[in-house]
N, C-alpha and C. Protein backbone atom coordinates (compact mmCIF):
# COMPACT_ATOMS: atom_id res chain seq x y z
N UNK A 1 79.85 63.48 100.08
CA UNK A 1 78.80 62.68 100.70
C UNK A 1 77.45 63.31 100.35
N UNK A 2 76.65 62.38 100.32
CA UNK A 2 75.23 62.83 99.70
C UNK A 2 74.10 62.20 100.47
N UNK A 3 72.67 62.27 99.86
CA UNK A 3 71.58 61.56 100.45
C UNK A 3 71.61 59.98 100.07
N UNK A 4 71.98 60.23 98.76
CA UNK A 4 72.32 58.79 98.22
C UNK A 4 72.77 58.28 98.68
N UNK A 5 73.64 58.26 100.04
CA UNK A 5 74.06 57.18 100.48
C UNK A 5 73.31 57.38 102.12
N UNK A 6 72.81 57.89 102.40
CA UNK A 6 71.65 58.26 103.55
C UNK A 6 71.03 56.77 103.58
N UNK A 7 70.78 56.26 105.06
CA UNK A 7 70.14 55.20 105.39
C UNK A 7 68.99 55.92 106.15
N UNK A 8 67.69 55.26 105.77
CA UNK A 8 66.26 56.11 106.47
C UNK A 8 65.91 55.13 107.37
N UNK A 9 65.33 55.17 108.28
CA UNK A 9 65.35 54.68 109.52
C UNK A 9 63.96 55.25 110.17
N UNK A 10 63.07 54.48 110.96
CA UNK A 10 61.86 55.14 111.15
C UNK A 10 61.97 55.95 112.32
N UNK A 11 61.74 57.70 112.64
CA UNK A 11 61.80 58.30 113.39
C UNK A 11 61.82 58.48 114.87
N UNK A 12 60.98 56.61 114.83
CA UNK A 12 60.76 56.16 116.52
C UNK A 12 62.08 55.40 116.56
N UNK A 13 62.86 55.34 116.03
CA UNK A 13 64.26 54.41 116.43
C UNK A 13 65.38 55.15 116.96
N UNK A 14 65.09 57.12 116.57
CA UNK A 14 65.97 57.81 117.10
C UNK A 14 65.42 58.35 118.25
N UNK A 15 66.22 58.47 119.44
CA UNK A 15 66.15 59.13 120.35
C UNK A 15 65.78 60.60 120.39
N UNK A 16 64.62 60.89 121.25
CA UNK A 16 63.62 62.19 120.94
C UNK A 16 64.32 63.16 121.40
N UNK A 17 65.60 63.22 122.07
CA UNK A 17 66.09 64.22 122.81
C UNK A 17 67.33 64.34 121.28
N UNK A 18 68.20 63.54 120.58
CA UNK A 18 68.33 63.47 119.43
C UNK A 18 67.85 64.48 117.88
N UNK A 19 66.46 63.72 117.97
CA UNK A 19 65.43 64.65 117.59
C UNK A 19 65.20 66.40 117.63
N UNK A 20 65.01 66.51 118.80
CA UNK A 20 65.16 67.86 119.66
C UNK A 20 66.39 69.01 118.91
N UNK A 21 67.23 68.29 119.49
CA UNK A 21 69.20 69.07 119.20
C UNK A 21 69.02 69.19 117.36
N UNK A 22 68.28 68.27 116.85
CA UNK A 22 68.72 68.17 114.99
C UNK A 22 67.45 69.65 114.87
N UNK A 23 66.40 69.86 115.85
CA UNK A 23 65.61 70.37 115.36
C UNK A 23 65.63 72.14 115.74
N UNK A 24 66.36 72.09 116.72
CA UNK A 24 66.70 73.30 117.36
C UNK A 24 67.91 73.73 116.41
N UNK A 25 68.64 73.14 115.87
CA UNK A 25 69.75 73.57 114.96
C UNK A 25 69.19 74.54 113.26
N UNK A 26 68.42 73.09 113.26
CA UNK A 26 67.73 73.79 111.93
C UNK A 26 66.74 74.83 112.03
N UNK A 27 65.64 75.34 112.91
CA UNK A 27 65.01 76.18 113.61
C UNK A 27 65.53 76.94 113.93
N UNK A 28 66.00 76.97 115.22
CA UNK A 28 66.07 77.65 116.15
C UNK A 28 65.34 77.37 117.44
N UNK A 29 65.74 77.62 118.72
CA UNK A 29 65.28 77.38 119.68
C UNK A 29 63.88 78.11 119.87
N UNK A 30 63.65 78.97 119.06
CA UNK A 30 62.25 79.51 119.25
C UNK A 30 60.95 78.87 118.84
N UNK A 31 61.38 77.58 117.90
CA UNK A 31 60.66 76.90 116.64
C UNK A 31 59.43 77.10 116.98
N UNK A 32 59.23 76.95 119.07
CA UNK A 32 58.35 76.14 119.28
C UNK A 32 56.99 77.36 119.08
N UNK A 33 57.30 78.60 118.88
CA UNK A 33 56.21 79.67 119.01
C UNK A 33 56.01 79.74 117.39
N UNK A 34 56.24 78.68 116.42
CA UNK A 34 55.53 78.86 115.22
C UNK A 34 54.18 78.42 115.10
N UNK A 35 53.08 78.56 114.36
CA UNK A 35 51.99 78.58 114.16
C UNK A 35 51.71 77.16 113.45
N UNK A 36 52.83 76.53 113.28
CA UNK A 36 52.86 75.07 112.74
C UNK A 36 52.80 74.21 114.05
N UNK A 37 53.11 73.96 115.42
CA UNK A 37 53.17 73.77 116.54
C UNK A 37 51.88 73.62 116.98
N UNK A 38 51.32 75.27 116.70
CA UNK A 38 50.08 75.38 117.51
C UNK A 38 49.00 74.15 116.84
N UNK A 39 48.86 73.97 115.39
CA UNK A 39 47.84 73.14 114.98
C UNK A 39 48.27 71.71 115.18
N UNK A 40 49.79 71.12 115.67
CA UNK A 40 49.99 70.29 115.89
C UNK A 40 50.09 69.49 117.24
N UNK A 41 49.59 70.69 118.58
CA UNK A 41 50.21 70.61 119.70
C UNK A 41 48.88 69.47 120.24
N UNK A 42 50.02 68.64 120.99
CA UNK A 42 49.00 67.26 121.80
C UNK A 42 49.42 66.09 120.81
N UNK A 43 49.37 66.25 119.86
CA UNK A 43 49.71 64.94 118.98
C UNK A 43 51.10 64.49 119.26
N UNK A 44 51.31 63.18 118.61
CA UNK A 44 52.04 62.31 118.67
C UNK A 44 52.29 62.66 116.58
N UNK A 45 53.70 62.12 116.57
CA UNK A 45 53.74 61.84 114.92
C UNK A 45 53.33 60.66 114.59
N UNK A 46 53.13 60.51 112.80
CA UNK A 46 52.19 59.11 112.77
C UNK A 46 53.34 58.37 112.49
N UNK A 47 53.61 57.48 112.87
CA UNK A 47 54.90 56.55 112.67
C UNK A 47 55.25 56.01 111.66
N UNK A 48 53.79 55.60 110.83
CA UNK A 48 54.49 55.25 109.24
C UNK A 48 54.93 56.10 108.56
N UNK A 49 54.87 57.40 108.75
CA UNK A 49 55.02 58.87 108.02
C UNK A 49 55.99 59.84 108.33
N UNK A 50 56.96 58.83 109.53
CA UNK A 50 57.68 59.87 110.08
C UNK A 50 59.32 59.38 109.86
N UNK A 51 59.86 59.69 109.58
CA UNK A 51 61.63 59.25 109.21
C UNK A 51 62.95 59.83 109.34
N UNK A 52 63.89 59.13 109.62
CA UNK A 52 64.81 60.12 110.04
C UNK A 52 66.17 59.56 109.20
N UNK A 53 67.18 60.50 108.80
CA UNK A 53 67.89 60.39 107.72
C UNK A 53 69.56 60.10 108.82
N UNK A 54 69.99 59.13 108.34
CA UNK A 54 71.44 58.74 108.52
C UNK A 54 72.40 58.72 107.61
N UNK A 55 73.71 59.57 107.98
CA UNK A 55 74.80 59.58 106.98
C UNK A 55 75.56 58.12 107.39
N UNK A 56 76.55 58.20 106.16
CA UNK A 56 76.81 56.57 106.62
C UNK A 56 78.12 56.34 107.71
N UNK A 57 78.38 57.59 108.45
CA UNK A 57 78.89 57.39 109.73
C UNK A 57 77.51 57.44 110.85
N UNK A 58 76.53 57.20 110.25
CA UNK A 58 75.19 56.76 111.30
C UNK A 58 74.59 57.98 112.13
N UNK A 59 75.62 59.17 111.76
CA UNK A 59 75.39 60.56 111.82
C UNK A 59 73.83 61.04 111.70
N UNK A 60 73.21 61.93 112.62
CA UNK A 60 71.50 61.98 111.98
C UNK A 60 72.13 62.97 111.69
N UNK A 61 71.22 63.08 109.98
CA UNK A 61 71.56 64.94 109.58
C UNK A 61 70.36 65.10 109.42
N UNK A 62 69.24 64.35 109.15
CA UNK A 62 67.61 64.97 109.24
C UNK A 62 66.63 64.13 109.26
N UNK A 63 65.64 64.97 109.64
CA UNK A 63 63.94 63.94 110.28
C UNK A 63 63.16 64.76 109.22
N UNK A 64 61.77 64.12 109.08
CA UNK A 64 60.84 64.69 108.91
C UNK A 64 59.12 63.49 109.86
N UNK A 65 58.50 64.51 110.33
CA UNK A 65 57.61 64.41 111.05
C UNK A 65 56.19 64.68 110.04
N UNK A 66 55.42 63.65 110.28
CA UNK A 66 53.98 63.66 110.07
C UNK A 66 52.77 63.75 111.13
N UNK A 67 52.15 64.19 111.05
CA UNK A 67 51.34 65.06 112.37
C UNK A 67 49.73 64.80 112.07
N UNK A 68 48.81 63.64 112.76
CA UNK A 68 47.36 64.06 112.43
C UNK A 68 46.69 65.41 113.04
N UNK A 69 45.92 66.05 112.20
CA UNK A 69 45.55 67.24 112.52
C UNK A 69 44.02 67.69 111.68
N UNK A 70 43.54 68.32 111.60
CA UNK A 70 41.95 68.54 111.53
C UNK A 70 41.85 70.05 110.82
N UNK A 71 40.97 69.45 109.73
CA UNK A 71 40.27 70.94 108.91
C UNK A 71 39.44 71.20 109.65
N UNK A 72 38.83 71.95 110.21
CA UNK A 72 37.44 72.17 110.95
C UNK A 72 36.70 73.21 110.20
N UNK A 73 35.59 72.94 110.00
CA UNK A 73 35.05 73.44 108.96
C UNK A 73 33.81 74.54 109.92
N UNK A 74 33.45 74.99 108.95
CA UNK A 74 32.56 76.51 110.02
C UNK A 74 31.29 75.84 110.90
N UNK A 75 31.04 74.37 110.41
CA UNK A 75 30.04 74.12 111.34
C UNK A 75 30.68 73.50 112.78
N UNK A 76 32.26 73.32 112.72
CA UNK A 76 32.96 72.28 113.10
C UNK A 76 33.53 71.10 113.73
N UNK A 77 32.93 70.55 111.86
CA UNK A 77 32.89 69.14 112.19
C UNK A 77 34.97 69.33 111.54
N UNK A 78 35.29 68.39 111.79
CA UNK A 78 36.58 67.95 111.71
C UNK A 78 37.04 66.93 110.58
N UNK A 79 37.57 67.58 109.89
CA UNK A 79 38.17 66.37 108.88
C UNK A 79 39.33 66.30 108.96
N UNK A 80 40.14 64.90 108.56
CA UNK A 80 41.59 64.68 108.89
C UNK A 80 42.41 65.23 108.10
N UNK A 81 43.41 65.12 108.14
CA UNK A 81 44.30 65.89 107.35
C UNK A 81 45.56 65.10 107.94
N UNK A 82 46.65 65.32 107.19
CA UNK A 82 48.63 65.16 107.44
C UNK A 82 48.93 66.14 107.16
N UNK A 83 49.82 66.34 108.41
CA UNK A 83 50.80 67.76 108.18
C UNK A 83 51.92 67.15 108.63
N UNK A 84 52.44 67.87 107.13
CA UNK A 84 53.90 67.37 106.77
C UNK A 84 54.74 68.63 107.65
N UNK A 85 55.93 67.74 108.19
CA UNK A 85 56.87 69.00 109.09
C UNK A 85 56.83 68.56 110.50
N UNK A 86 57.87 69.38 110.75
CA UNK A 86 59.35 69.74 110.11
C UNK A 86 59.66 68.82 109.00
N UNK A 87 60.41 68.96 108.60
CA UNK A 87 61.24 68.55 107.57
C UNK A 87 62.74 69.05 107.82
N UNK A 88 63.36 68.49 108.53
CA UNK A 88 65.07 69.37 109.12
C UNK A 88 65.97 68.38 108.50
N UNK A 89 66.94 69.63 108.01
CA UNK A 89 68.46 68.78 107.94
C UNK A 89 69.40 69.80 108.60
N UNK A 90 70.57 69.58 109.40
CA UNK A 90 71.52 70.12 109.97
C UNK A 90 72.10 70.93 109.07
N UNK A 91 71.95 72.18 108.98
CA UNK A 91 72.81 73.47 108.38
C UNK A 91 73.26 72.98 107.60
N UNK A 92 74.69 73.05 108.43
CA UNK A 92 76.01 72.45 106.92
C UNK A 92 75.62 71.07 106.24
N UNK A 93 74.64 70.66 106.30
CA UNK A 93 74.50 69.62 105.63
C UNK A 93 72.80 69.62 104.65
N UNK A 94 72.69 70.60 104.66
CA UNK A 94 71.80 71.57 103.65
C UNK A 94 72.10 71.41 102.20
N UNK A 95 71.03 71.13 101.66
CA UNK A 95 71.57 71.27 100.00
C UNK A 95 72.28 70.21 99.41
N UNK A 96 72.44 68.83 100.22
CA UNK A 96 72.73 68.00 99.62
C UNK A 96 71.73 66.55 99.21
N UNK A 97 70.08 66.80 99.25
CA UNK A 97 69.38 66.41 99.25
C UNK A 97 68.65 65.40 100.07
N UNK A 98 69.36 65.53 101.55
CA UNK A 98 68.62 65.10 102.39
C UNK A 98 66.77 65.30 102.41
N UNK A 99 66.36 66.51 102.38
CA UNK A 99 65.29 66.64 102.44
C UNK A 99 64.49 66.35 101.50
N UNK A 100 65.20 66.20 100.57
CA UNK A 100 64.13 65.25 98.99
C UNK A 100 64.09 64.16 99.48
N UNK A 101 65.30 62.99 100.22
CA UNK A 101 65.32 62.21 100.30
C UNK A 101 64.19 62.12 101.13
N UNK A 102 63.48 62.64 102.19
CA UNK A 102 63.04 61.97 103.18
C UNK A 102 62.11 62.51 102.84
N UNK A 103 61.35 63.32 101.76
CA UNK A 103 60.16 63.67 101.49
C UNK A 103 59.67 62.51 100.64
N UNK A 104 60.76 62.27 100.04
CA UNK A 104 60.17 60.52 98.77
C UNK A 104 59.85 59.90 99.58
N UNK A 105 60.38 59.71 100.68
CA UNK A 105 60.24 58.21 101.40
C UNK A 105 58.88 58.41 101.87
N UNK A 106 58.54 59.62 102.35
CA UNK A 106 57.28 59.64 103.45
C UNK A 106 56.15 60.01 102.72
N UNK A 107 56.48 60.16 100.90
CA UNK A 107 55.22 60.21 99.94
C UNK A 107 55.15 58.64 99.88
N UNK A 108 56.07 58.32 100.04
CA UNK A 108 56.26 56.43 99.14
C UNK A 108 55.18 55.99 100.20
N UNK A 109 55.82 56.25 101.34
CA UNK A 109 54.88 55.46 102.49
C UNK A 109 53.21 55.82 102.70
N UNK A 110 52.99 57.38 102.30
CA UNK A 110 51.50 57.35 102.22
C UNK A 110 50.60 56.76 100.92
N UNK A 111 51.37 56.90 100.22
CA UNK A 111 50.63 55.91 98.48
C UNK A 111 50.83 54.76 99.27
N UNK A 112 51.18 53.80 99.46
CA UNK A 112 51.44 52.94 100.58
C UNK A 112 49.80 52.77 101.13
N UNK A 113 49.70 53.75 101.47
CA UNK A 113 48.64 53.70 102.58
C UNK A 113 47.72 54.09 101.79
N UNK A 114 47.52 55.05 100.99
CA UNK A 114 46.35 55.19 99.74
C UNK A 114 45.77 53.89 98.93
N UNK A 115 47.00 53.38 99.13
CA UNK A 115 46.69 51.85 98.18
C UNK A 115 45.82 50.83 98.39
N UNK A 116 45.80 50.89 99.91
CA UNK A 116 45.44 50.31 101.14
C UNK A 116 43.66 50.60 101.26
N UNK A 117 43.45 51.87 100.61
CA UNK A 117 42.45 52.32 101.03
C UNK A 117 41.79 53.50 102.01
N UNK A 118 43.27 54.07 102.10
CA UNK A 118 43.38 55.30 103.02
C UNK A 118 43.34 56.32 102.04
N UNK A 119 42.38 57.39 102.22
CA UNK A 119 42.53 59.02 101.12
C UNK A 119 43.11 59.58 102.32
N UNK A 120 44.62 59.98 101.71
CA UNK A 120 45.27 60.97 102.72
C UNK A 120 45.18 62.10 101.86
N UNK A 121 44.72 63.47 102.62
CA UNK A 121 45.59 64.88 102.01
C UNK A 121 46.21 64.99 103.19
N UNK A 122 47.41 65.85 102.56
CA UNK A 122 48.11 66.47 103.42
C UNK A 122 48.52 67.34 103.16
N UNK A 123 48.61 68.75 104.54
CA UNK A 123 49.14 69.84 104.69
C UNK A 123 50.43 70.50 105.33
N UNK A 124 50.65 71.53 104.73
CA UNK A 124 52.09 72.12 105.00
C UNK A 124 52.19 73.66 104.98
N UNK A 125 53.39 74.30 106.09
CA UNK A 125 53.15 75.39 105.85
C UNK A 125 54.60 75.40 105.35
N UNK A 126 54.95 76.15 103.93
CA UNK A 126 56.38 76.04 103.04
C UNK A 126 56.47 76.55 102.05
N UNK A 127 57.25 76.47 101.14
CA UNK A 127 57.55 77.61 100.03
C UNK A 127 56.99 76.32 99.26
N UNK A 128 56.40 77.38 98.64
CA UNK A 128 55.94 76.97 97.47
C UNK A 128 56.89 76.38 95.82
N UNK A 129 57.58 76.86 95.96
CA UNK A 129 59.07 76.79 95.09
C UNK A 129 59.61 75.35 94.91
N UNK A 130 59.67 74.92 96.60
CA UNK A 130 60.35 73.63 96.78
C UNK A 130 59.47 72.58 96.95
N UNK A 131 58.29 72.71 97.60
CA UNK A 131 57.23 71.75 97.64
C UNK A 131 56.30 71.65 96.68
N UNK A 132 56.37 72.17 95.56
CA UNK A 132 55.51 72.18 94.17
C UNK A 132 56.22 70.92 93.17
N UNK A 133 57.12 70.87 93.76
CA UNK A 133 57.47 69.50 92.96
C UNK A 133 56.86 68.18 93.66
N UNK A 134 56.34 68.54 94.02
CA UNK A 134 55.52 66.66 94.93
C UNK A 134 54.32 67.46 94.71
N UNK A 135 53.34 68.34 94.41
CA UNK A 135 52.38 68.36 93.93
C UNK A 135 51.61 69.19 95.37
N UNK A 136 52.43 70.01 96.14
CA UNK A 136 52.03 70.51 97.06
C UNK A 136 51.19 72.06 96.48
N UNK A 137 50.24 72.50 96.89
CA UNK A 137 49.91 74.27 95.85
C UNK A 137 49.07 74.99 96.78
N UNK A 138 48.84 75.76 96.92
CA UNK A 138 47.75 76.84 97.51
C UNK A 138 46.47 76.50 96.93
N UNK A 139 45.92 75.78 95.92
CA UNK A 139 44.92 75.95 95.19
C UNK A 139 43.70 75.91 96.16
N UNK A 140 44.17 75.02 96.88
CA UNK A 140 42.68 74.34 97.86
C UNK A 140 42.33 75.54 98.83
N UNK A 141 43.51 75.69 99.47
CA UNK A 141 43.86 76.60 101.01
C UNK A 141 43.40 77.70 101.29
N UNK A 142 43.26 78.61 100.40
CA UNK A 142 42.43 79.48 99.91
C UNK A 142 41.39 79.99 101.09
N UNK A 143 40.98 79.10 101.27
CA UNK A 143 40.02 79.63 102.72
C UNK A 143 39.98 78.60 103.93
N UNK A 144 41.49 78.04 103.76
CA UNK A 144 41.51 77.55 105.36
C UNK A 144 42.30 78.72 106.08
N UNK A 145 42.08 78.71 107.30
CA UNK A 145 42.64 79.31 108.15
C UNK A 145 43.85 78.69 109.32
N UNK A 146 44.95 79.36 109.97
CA UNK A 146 45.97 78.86 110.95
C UNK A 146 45.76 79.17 112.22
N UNK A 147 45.84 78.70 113.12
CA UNK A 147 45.89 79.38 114.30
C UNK A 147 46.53 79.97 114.93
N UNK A 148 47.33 81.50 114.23
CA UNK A 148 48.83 82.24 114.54
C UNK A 148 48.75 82.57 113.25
N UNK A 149 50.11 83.05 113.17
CA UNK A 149 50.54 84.31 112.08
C UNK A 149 51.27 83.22 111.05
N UNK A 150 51.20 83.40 109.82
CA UNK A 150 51.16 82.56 108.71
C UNK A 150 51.30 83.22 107.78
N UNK A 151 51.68 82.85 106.39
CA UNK A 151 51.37 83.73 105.00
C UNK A 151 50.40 82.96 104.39
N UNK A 152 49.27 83.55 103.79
CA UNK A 152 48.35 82.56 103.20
C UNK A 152 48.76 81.69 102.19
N UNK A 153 49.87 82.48 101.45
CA UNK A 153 50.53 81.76 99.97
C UNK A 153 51.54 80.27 100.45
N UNK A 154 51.97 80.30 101.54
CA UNK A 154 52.63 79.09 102.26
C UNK A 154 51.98 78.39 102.56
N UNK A 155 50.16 78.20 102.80
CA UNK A 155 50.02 76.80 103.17
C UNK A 155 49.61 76.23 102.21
N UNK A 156 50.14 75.19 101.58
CA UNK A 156 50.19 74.53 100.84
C UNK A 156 49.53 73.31 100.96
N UNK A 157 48.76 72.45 100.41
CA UNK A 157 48.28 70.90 100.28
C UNK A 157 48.52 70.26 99.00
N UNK A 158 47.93 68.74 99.36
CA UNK A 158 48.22 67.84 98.13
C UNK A 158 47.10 66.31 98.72
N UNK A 159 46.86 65.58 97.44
CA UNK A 159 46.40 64.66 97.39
C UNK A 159 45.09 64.32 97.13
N UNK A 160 44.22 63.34 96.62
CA UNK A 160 43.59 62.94 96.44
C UNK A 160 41.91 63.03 96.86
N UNK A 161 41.81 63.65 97.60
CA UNK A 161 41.01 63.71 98.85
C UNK A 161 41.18 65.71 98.67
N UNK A 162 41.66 66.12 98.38
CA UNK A 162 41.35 67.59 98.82
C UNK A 162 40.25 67.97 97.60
N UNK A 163 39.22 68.17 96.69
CA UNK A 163 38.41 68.45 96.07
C UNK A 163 36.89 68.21 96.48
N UNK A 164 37.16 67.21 97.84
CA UNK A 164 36.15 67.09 98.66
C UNK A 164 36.32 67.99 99.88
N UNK A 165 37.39 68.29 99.93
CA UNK A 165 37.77 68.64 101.64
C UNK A 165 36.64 70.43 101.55
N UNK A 166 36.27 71.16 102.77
CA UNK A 166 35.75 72.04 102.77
C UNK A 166 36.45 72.90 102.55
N UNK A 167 35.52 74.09 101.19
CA UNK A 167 36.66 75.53 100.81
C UNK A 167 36.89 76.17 102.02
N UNK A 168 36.71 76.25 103.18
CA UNK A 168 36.78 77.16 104.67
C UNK A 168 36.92 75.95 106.00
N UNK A 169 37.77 76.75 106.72
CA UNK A 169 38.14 75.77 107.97
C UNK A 169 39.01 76.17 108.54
N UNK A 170 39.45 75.81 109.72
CA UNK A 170 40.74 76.40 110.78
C UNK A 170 41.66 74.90 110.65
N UNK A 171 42.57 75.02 110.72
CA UNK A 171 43.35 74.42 110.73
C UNK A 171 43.51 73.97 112.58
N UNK A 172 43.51 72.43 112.92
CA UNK A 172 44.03 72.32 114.76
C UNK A 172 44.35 70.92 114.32
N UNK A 173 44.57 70.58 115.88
CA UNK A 173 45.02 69.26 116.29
C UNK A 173 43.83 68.24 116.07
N UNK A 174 43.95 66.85 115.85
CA UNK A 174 43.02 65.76 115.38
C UNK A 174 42.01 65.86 116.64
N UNK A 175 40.99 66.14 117.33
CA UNK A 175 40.22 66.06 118.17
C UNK A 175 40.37 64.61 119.29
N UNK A 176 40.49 63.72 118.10
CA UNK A 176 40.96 62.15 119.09
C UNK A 176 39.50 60.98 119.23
N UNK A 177 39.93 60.31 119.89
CA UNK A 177 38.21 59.40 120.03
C UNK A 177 37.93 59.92 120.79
């Protein structure tokens, strides 16, 4: 069994307590004291950006979550940003390309939205190894900052819109209207 036969399903159709159990597996119950949390905490995920992966016994083996969140720049004013993550698949079900799968889908869906007229970048904190194939890099990041303990070489961005974005900034949650 593979991703290839994975049905994607939008993240608000699975049950958040669901959610939770797939995410504590792949984590750990500690997840919640990562420094990816802190810049995401108060938000809601964005729903076109967020998806969750079904085996074809309807089994969830993984989600991935999109998160609005804010460069804040040294004067700080706030620019938007996507942060990609989690990105979970259930252990034993690791390595069979669930997580490509649901990273295509949730690039498909922001070109989608680029097309539209939306400049999304988006950010991530991840290996560089595996997220360099969708065009994720350190190049920009360079002088953003996290709020918590981080490796600088892990935060990674991508898209269209980052050559404008400011070389310096903290990374937080979208401020809101």
């Amino acid at each position: 069994m593979s991703a290839e036969t994975a049905t994607l399903i939008p993240l608000s159709a699975v049950q958040p307590a669901m959610v939770e159990e797939l995410l504590d597996r792949a984590f750990g119950e500690d997840r919640h004291a990562r420094t990816a949390y802190r810049i995401r905490a108060g938000m809601e995920p964005l729903e076109a950006l967020s998806f969750a992966a079904l085996d074809p016994d309807e089994l969830l083996v993984g989600t991935i979550q999109c998160w609005p969140v804010a460069l804040v720049d040294p004067q700080g004013r706030p620019v938007p940003l996507v942060m990609v993550g989690p990105v979970a698949v259930l252990p034993e079900r690791q390595g069979e390309g669930f997580g490509q799968c649901l990273m295509a889908a949730m690039l498909d869906a922001g070109s989608r939205m680029e097309e539209q007229g939306a400049a999304i970048a988006q950010v991530l904190i991840g290996d560089a190894d595996y997220y360099g194939r969708w065009g994720f890099s350190a190049t920009y990041t360079r002088g953003w900052r996290c709020p918590g303990p981080y490796e600088q070489e892990r935060l990674l961005a991508r898209g269209r819109a980052l050559p404008a974005m400011p070389v310096e900034g903290m990374l937080a949650p979208w401020p809101g209207d």
